[in-house]
N, C-alpha and C. Protein backbone atom coordinates (compact mmCIF):
# COMPACT_ATOMS: atom_id res chain seq x y z
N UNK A 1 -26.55 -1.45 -11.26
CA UNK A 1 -25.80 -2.54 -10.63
C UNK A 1 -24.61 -2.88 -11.53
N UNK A 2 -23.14 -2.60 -10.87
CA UNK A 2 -22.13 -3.40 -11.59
C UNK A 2 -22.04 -5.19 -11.61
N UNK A 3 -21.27 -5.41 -12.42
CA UNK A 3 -20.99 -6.48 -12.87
C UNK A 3 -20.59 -7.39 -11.69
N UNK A 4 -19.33 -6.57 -10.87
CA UNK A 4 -19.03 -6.82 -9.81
C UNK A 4 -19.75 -7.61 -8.32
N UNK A 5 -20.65 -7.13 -8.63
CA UNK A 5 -21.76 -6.63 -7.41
C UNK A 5 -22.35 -8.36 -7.14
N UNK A 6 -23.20 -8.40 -6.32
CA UNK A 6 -23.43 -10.14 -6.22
C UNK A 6 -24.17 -10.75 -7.05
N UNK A 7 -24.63 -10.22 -8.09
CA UNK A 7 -25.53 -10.29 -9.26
C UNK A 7 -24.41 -11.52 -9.56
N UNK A 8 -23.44 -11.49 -10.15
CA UNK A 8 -22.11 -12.30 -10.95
C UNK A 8 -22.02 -13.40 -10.09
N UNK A 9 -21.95 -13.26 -8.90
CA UNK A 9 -21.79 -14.32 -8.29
C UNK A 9 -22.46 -15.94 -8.04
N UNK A 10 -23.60 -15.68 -8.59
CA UNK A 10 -24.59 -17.07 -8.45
C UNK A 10 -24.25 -17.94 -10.33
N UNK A 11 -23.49 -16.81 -10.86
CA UNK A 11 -23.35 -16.96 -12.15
C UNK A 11 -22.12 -17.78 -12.46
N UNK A 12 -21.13 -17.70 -11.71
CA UNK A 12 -19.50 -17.31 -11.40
C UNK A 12 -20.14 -19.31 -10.87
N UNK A 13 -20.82 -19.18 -9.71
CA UNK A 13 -21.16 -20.73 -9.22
C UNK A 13 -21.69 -21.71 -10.51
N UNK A 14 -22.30 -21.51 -10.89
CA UNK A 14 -23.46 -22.15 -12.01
C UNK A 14 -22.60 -22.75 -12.90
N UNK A 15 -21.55 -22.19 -13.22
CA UNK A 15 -21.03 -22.33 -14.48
C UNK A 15 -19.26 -22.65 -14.35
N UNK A 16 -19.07 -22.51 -12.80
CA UNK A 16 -17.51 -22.90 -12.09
C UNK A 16 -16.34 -22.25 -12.92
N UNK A 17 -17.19 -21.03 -13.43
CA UNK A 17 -15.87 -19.80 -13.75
C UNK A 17 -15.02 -19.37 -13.04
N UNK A 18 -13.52 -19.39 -12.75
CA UNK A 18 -13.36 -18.97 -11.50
C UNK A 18 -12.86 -17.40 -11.81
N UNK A 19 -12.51 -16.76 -11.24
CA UNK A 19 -12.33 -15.30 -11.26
C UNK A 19 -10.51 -15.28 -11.35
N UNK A 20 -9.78 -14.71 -12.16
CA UNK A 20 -8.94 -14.50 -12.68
C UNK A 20 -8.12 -13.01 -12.61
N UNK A 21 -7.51 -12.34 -11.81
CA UNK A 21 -6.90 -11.12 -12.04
C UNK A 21 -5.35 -10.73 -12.61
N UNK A 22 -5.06 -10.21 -12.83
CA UNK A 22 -3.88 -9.81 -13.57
C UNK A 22 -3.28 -8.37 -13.13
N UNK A 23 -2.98 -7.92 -13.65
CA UNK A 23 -2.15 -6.34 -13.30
C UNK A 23 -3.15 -5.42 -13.47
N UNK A 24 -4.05 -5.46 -14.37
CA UNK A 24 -4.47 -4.62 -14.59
C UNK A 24 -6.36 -4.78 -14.99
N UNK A 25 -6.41 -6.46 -15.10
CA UNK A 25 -7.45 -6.89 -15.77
C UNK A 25 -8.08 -7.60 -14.27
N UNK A 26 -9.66 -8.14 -14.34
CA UNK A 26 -10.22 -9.09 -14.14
C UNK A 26 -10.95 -9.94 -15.09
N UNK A 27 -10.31 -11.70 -14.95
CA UNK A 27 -11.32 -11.97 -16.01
C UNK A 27 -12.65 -12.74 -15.18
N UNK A 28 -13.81 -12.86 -15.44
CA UNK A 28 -14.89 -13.33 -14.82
C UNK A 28 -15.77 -13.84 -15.25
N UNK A 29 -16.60 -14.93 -14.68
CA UNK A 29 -18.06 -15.43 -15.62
C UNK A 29 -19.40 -14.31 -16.37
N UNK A 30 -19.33 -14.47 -17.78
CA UNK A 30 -19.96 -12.95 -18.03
C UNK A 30 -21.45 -13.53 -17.45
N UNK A 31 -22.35 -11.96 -17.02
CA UNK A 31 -23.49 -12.01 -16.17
C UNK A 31 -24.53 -11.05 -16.95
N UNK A 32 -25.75 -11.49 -15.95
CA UNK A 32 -26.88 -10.47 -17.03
C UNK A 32 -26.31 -8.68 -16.88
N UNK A 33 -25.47 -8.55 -15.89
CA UNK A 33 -25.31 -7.04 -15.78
C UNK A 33 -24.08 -6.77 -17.02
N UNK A 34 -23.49 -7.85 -17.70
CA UNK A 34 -22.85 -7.32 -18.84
C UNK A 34 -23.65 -7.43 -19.92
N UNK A 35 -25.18 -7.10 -20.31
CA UNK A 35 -25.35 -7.26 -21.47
C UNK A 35 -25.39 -6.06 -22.09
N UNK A 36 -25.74 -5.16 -21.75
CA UNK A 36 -25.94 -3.53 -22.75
C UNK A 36 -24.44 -3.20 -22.47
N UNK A 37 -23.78 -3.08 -22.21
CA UNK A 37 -22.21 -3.32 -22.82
C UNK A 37 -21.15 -4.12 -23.37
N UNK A 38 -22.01 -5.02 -23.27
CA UNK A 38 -21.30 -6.44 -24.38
C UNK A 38 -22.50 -6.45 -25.85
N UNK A 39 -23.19 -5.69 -25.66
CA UNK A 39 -24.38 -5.10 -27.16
C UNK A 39 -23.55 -4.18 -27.33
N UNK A 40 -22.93 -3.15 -26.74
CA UNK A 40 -22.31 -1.69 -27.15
C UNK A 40 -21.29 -2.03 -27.92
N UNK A 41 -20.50 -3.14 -27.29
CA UNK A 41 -19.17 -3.37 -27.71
C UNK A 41 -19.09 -4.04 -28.84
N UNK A 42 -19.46 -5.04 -28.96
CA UNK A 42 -19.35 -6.28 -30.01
C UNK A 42 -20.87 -5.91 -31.38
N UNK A 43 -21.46 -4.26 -31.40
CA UNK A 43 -22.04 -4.72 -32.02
C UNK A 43 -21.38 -3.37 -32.71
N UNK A 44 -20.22 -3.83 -33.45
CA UNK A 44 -18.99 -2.75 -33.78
C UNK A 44 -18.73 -3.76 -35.30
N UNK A 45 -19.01 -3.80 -36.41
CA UNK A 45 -18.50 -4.26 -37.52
C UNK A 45 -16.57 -4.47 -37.81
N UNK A 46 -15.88 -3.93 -36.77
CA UNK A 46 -14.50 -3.93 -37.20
C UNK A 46 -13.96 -5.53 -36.15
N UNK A 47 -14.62 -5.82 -35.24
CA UNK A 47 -14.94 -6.92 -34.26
C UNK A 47 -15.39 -8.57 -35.02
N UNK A 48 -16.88 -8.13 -35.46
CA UNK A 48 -17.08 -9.02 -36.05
C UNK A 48 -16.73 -9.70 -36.69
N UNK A 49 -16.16 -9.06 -37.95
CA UNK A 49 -15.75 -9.33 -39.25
C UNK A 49 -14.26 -10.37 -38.98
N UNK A 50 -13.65 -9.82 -37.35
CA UNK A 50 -12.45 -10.68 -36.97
C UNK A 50 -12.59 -11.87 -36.05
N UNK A 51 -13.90 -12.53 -35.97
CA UNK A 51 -14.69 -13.21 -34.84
C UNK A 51 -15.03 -14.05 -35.87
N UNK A 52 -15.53 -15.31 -35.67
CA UNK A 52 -15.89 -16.54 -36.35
C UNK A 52 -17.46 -16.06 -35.89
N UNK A 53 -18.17 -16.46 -34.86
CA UNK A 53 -19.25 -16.44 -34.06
C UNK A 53 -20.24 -15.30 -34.02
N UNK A 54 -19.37 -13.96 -34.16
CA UNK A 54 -20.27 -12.65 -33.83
C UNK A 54 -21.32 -12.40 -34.92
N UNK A 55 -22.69 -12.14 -34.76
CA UNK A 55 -23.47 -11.82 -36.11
C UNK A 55 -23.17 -10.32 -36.36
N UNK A 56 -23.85 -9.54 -37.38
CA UNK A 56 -23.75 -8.74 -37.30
C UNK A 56 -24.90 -7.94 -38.00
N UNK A 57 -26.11 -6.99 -37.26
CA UNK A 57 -25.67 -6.98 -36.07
C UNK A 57 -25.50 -7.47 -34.64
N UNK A 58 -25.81 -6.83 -33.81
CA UNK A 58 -25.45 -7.57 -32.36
C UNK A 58 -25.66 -6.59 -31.25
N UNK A 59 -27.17 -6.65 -31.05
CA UNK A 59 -27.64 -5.91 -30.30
C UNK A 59 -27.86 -6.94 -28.37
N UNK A 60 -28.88 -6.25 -28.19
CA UNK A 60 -29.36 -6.59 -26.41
C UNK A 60 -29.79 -7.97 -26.40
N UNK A 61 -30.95 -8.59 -27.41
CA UNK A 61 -30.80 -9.95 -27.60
C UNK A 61 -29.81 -11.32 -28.12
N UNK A 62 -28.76 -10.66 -28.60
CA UNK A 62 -27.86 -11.44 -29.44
C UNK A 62 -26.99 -11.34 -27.94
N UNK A 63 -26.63 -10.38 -27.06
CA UNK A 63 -25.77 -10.55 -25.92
C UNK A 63 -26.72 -11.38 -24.87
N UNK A 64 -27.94 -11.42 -24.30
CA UNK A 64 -28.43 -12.30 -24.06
C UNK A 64 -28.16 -13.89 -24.05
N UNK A 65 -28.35 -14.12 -25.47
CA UNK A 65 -28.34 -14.89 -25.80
C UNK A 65 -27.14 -15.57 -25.68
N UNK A 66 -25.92 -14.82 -26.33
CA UNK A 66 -24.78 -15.17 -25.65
C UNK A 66 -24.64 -15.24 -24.46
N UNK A 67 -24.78 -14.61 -23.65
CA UNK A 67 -24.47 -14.70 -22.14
C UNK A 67 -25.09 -15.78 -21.69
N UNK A 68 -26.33 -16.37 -21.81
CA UNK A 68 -26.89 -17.68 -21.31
C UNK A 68 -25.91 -19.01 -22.28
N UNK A 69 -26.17 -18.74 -23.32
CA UNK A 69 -25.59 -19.89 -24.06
C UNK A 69 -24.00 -20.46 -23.57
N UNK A 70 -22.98 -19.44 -23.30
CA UNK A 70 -21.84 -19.83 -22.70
C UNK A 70 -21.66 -19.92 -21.01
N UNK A 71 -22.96 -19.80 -20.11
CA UNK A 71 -22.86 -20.48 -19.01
C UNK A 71 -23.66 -21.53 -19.09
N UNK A 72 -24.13 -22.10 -20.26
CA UNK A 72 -24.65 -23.23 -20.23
C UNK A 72 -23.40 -24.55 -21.26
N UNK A 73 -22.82 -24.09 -21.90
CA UNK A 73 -22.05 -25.14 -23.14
C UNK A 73 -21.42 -25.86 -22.33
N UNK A 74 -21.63 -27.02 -22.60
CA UNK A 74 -20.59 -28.01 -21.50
C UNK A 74 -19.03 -27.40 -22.31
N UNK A 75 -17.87 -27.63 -21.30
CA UNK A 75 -16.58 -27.70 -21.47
C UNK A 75 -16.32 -26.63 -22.12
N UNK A 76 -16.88 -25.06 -22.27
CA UNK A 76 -16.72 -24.28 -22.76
C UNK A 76 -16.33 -23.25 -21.42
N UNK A 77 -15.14 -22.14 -21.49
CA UNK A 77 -14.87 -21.63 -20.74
C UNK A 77 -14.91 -20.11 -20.93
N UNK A 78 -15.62 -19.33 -20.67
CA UNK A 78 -15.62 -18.02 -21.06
C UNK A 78 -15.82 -16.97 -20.04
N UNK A 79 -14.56 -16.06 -20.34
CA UNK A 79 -14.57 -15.00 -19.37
C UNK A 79 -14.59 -13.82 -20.09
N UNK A 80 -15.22 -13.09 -18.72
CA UNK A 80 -15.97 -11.39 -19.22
C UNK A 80 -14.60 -10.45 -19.22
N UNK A 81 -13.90 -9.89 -19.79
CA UNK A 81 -12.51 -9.06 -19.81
C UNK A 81 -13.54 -7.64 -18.91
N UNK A 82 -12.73 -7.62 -17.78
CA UNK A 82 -13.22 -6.40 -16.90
C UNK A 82 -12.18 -5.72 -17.07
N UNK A 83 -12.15 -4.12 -17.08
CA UNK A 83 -10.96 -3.14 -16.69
C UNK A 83 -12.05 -2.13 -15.08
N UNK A 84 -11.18 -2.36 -14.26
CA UNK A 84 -12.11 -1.19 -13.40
C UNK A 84 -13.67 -1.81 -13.18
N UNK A 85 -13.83 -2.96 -13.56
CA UNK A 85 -14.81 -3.38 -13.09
C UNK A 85 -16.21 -3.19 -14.32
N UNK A 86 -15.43 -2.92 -15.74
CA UNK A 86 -16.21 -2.16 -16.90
C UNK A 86 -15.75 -3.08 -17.92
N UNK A 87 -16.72 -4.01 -18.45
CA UNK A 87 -16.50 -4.95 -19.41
C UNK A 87 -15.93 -3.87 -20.82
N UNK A 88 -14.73 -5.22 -20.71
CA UNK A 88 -13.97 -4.44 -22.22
C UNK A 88 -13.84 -5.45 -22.97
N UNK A 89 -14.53 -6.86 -22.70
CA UNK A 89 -14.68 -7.70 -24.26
C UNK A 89 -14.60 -8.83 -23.11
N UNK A 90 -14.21 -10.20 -24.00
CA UNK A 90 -14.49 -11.23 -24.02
C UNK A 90 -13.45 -12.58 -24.43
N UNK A 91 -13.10 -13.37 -23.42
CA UNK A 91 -11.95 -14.34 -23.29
C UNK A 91 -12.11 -15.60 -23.27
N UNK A 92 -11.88 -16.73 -23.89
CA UNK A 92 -12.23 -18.08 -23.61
C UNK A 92 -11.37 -18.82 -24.18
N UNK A 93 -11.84 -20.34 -23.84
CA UNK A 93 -11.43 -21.40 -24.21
C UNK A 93 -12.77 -22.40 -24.99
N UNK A 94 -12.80 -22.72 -26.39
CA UNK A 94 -13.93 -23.85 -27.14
C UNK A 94 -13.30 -24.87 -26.93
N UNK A 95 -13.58 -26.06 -26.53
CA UNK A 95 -13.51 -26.82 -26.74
C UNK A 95 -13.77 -27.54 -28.10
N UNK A 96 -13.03 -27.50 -29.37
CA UNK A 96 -13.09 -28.35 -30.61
C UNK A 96 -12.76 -29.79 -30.66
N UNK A 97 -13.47 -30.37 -31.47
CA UNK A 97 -12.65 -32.00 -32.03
C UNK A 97 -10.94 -31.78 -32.12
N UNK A 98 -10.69 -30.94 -32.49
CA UNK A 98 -9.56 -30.94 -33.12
C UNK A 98 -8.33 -30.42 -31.70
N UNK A 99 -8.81 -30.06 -30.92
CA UNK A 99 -8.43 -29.24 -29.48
C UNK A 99 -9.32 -28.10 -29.08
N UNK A 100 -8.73 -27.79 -28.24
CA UNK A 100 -9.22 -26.63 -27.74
C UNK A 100 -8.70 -25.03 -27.91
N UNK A 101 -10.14 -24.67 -28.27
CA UNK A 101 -9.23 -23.22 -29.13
C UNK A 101 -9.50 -22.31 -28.23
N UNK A 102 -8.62 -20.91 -28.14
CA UNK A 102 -8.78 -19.80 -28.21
C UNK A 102 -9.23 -18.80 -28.51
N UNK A 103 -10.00 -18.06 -28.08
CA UNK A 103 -10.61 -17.19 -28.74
C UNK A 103 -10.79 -15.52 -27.85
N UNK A 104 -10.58 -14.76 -28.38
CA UNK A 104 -10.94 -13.24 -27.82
C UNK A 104 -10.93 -12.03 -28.67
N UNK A 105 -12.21 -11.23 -28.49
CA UNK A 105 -12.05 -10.20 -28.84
C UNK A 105 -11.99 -8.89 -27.59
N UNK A 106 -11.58 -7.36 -27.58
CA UNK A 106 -11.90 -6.22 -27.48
C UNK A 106 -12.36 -5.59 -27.75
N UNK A 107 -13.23 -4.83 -27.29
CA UNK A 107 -14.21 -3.46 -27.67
C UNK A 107 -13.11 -2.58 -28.71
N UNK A 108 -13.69 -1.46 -29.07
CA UNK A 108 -12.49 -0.70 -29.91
C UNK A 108 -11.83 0.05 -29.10
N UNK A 109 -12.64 0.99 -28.44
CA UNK A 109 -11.95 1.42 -27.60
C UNK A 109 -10.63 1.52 -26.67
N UNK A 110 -10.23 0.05 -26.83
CA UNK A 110 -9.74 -0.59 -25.87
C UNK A 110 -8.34 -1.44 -26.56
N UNK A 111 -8.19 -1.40 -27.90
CA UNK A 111 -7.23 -1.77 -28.76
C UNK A 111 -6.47 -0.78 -28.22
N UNK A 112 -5.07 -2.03 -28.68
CA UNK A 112 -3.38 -1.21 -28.97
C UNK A 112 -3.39 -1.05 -27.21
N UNK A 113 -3.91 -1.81 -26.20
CA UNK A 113 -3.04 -0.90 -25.27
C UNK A 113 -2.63 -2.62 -23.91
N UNK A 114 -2.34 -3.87 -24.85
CA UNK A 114 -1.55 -4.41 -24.48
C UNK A 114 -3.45 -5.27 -23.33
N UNK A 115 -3.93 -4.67 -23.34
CA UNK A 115 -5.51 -5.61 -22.88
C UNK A 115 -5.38 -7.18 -22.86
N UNK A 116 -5.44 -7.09 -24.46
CA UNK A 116 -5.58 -8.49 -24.76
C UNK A 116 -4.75 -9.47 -24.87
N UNK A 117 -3.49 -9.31 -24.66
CA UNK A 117 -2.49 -9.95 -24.48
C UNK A 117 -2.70 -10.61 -22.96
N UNK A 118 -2.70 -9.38 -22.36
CA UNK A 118 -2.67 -9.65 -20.35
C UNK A 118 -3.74 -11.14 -20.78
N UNK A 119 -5.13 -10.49 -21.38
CA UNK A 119 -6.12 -11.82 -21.17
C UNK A 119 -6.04 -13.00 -21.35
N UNK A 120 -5.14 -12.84 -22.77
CA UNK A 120 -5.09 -14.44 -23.48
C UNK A 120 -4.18 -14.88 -22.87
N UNK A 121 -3.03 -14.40 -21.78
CA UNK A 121 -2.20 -15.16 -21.14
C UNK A 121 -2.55 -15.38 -20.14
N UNK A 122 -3.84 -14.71 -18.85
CA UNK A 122 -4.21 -15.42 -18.41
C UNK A 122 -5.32 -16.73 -17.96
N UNK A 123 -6.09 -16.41 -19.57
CA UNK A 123 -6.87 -17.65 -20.20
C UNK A 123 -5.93 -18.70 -20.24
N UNK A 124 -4.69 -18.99 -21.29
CA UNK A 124 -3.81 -19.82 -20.97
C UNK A 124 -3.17 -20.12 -20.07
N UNK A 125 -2.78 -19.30 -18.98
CA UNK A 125 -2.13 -20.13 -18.07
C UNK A 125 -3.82 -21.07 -17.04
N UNK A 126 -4.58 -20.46 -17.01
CA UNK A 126 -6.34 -21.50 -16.57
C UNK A 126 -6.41 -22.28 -17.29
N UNK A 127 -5.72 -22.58 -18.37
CA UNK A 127 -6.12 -23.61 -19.41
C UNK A 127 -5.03 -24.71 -19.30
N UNK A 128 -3.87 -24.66 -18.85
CA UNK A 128 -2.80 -25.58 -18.79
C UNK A 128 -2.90 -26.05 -17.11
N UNK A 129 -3.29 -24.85 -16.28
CA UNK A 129 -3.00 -25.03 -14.94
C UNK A 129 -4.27 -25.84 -14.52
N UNK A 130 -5.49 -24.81 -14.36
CA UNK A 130 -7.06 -25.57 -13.77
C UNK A 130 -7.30 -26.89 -14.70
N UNK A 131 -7.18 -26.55 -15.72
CA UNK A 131 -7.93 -27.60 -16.59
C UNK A 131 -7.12 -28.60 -17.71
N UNK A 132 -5.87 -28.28 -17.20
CA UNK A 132 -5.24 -29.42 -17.39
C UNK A 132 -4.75 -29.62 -18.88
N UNK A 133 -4.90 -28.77 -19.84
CA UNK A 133 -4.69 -29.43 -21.12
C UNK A 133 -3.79 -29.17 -21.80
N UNK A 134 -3.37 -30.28 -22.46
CA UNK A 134 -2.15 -30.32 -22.99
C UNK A 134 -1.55 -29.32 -23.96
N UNK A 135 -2.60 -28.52 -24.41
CA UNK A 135 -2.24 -27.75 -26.06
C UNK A 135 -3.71 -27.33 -26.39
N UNK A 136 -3.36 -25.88 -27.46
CA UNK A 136 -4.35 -24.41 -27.11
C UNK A 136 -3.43 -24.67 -28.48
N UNK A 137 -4.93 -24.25 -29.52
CA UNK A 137 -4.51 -23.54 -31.11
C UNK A 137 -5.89 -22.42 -31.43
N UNK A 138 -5.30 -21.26 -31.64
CA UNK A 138 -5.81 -20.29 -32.09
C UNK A 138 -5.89 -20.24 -33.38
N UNK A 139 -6.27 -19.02 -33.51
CA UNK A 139 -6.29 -18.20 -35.14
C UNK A 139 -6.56 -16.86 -35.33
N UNK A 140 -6.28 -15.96 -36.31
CA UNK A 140 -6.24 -15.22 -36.84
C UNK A 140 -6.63 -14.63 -37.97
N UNK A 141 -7.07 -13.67 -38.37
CA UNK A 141 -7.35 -13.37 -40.04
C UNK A 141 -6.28 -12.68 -40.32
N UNK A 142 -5.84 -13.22 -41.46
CA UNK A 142 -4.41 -13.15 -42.36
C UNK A 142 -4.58 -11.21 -42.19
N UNK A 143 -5.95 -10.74 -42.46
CA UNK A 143 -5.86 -9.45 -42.11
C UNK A 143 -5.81 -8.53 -40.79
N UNK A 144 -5.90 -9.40 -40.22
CA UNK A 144 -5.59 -8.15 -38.64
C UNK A 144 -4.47 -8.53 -37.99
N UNK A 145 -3.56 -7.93 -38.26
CA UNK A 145 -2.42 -8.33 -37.53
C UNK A 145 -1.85 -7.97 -35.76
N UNK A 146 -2.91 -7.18 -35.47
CA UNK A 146 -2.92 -7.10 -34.43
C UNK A 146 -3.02 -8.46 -33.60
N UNK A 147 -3.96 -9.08 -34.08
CA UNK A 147 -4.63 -10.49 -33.03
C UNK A 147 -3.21 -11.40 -33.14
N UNK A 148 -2.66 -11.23 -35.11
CA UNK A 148 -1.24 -11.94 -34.92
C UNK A 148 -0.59 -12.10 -34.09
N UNK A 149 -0.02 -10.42 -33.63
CA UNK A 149 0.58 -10.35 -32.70
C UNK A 149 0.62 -10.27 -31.39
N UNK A 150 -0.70 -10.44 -30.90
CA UNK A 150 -1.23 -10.70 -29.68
C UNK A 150 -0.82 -12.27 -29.05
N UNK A 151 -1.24 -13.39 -30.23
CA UNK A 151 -0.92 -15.04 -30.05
C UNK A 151 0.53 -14.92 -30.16
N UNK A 152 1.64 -14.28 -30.70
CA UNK A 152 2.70 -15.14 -31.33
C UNK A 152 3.26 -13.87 -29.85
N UNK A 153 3.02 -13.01 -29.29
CA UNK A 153 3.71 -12.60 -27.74
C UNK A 153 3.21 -13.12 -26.56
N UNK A 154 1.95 -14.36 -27.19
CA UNK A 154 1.63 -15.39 -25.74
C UNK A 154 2.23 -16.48 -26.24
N UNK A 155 3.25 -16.83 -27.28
CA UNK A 155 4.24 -18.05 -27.36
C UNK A 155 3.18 -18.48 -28.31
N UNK A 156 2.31 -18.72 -29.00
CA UNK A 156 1.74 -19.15 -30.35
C UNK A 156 2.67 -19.41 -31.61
N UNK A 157 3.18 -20.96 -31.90
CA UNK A 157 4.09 -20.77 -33.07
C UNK A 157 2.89 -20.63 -34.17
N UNK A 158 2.96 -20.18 -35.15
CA UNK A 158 2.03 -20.30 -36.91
C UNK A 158 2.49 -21.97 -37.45
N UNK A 159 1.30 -22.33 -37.74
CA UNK A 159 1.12 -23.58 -38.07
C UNK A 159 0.43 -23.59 -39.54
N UNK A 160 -0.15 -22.67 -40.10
CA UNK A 160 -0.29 -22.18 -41.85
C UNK A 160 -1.48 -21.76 -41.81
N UNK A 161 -2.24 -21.73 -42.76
CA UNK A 161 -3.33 -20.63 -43.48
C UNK A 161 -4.46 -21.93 -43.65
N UNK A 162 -5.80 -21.51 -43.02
CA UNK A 162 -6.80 -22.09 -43.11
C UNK A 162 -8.30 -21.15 -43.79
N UNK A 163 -9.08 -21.59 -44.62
CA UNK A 163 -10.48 -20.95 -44.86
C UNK A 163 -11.04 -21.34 -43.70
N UNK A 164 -11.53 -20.29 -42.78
CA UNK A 164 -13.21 -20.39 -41.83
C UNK A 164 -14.05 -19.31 -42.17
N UNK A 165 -14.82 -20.19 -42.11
CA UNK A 165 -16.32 -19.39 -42.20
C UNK A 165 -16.69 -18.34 -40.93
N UNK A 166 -17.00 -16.53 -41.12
CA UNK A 166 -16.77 -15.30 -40.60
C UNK A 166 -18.48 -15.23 -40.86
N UNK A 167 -19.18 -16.05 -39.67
CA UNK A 167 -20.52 -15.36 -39.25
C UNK A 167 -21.11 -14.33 -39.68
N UNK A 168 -20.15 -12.70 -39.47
CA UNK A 168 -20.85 -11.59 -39.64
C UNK A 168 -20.61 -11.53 -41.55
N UNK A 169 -19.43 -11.92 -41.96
CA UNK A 169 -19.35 -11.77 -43.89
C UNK A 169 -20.38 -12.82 -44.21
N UNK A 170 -20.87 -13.38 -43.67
CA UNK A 170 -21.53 -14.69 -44.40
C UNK A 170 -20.85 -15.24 -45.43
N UNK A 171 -19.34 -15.69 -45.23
CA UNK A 171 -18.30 -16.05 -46.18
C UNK A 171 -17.42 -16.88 -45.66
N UNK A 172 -16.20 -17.47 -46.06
CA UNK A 172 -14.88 -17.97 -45.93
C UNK A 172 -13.87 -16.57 -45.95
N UNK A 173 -12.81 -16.94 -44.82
CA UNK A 173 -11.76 -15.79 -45.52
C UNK A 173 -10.81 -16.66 -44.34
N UNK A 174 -9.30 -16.24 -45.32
CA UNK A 174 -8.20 -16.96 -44.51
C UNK A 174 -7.98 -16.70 -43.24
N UNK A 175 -7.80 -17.28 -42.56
CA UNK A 175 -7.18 -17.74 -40.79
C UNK A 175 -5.68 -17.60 -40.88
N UNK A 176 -4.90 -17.25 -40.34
CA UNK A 176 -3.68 -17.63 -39.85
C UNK A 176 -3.34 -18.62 -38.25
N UNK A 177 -3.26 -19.71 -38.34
CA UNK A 177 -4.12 -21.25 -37.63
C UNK A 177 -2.46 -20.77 -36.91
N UNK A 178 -2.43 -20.62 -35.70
CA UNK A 178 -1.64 -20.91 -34.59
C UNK A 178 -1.44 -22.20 -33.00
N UNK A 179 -0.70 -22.43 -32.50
CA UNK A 179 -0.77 -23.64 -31.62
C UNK A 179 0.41 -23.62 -30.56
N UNK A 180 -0.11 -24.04 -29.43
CA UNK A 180 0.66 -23.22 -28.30
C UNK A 180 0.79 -24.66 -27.42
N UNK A 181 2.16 -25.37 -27.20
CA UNK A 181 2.08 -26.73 -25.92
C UNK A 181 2.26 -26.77 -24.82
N UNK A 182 1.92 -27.04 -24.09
CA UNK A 182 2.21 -27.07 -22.47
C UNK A 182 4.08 -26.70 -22.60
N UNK A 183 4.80 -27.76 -23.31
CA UNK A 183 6.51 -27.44 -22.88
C UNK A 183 6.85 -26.31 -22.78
N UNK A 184 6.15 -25.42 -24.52
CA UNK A 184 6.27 -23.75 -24.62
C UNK A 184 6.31 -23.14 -23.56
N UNK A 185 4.91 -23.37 -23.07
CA UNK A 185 3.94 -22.36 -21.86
C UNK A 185 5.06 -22.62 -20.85
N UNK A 186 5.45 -23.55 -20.69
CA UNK A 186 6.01 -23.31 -19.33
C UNK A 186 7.53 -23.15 -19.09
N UNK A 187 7.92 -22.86 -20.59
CA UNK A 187 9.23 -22.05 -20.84
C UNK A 187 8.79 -21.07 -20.45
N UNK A 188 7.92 -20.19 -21.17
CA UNK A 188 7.62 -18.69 -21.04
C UNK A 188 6.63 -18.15 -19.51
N UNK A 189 6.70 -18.98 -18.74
CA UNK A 189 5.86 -18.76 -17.50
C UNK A 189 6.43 -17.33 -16.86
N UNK A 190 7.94 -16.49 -17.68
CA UNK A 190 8.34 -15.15 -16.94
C UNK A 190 7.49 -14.31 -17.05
N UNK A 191 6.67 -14.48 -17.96
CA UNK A 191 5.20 -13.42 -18.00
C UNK A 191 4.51 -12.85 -17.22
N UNK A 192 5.07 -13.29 -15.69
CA UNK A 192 4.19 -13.35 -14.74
C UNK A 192 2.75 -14.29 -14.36
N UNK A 193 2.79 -14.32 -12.86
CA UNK A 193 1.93 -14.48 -12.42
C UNK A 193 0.31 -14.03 -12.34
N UNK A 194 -0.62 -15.26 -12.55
CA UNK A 194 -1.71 -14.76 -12.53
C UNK A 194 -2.79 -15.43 -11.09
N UNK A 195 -3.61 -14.74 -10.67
CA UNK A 195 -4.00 -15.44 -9.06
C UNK A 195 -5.54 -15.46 -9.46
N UNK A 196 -5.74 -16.51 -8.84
CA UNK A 196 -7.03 -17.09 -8.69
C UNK A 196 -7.50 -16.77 -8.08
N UNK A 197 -9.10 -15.82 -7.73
CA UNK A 197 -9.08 -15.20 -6.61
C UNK A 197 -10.86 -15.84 -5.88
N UNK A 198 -11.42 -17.00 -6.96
CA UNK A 198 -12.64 -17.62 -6.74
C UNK A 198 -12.77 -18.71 -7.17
């Protein structure tokens, strides 16, 4: 059974994910049919280590577990990154004290080919449009500059260097702390359109 299939759908209700497409992406409420590929994907040490949250490792129960835990978190918004209908990682919005953050990773596979950009812009535009909020701050590890440049080509200005604590190191290591305002976003709305399709 794909992801697709009506399995997602009682899931997609439960949790008032709405379904999200793009050019090339779907984003969606993740379901029990993404768990042995959200174990495949995320239980990749080059992932983790760039994730606040991911343990490591991160097998069939740790995606479980995830998968129930984020259709249950109040005010937490998380979508399944589909290509073709084949989970390729994972998109959201946390709700923090401090705002509401950003967050996404990709499978490896699936780096360098412009994925995660499509996602996090159309996480943000659901985040200013459905749900209303004023301002989205991300982050980064000072070492992957990829994710850098993923936030600062969805309009993310750098706001400076923070220690967070990296789940899978069982450590601190620097952040590069980014922050994105409604005025920005809706300078840069030429990005295209994204459609709501649930």
């Amino acid at each position: 059974m794909t992801p697709s299939e009506d399995v997602s759908a009682p899931t997609r209700q439960r949790c008032g994910i709405p379904v999200l497409k793009t050019e090339r992406l779907t984003l969606r409420a993740p379901c029990d049919g993404d768990v042995a590929t959200l174990a495949a994907l995320a239980n990749d040490r080059r992932i983790a280590e760039n994730t606040l949250r991911i343990p490591q490792p991160f097998g069939v129960a740790e995606a479980e577990h995830f998968i129930d835990s984020v259709n249950r978190r109040d005010g937490e918004t998380c979508f399944a990154v589909a290509l073709d209908d084949a989970l390729i990682g994972v998109c959201g919005i946390d709700p923090r004290e401090d705002g509401p953050e950003v967050g996404y990773w990709l499978g490896v596979p699936y780096w360098g080919q412009g994925y995660a950009t499509e996602a996090v812009r159309a996480v943000i535009d659901d985040a200013f449009g459905r749900l209303d909020h004023a301002m989205l701050q991300s982050g980064a590890r000072v070492s992957n500059p990829a994710s850098r440049r993923v936030l600062e080509k969805c309009g993310f200005q750098w706001t400076g260097v923070r220690l967070c604590r990296i789940r899978a190191i069982n450590s601190a290591a620097p952040i590069d702390r980014f922050r994105l305002d409604r005025g920005l976003w809706a300078s840069l709305k030429s990005w295209g359109q994204v459609k709501r399709v649930a």
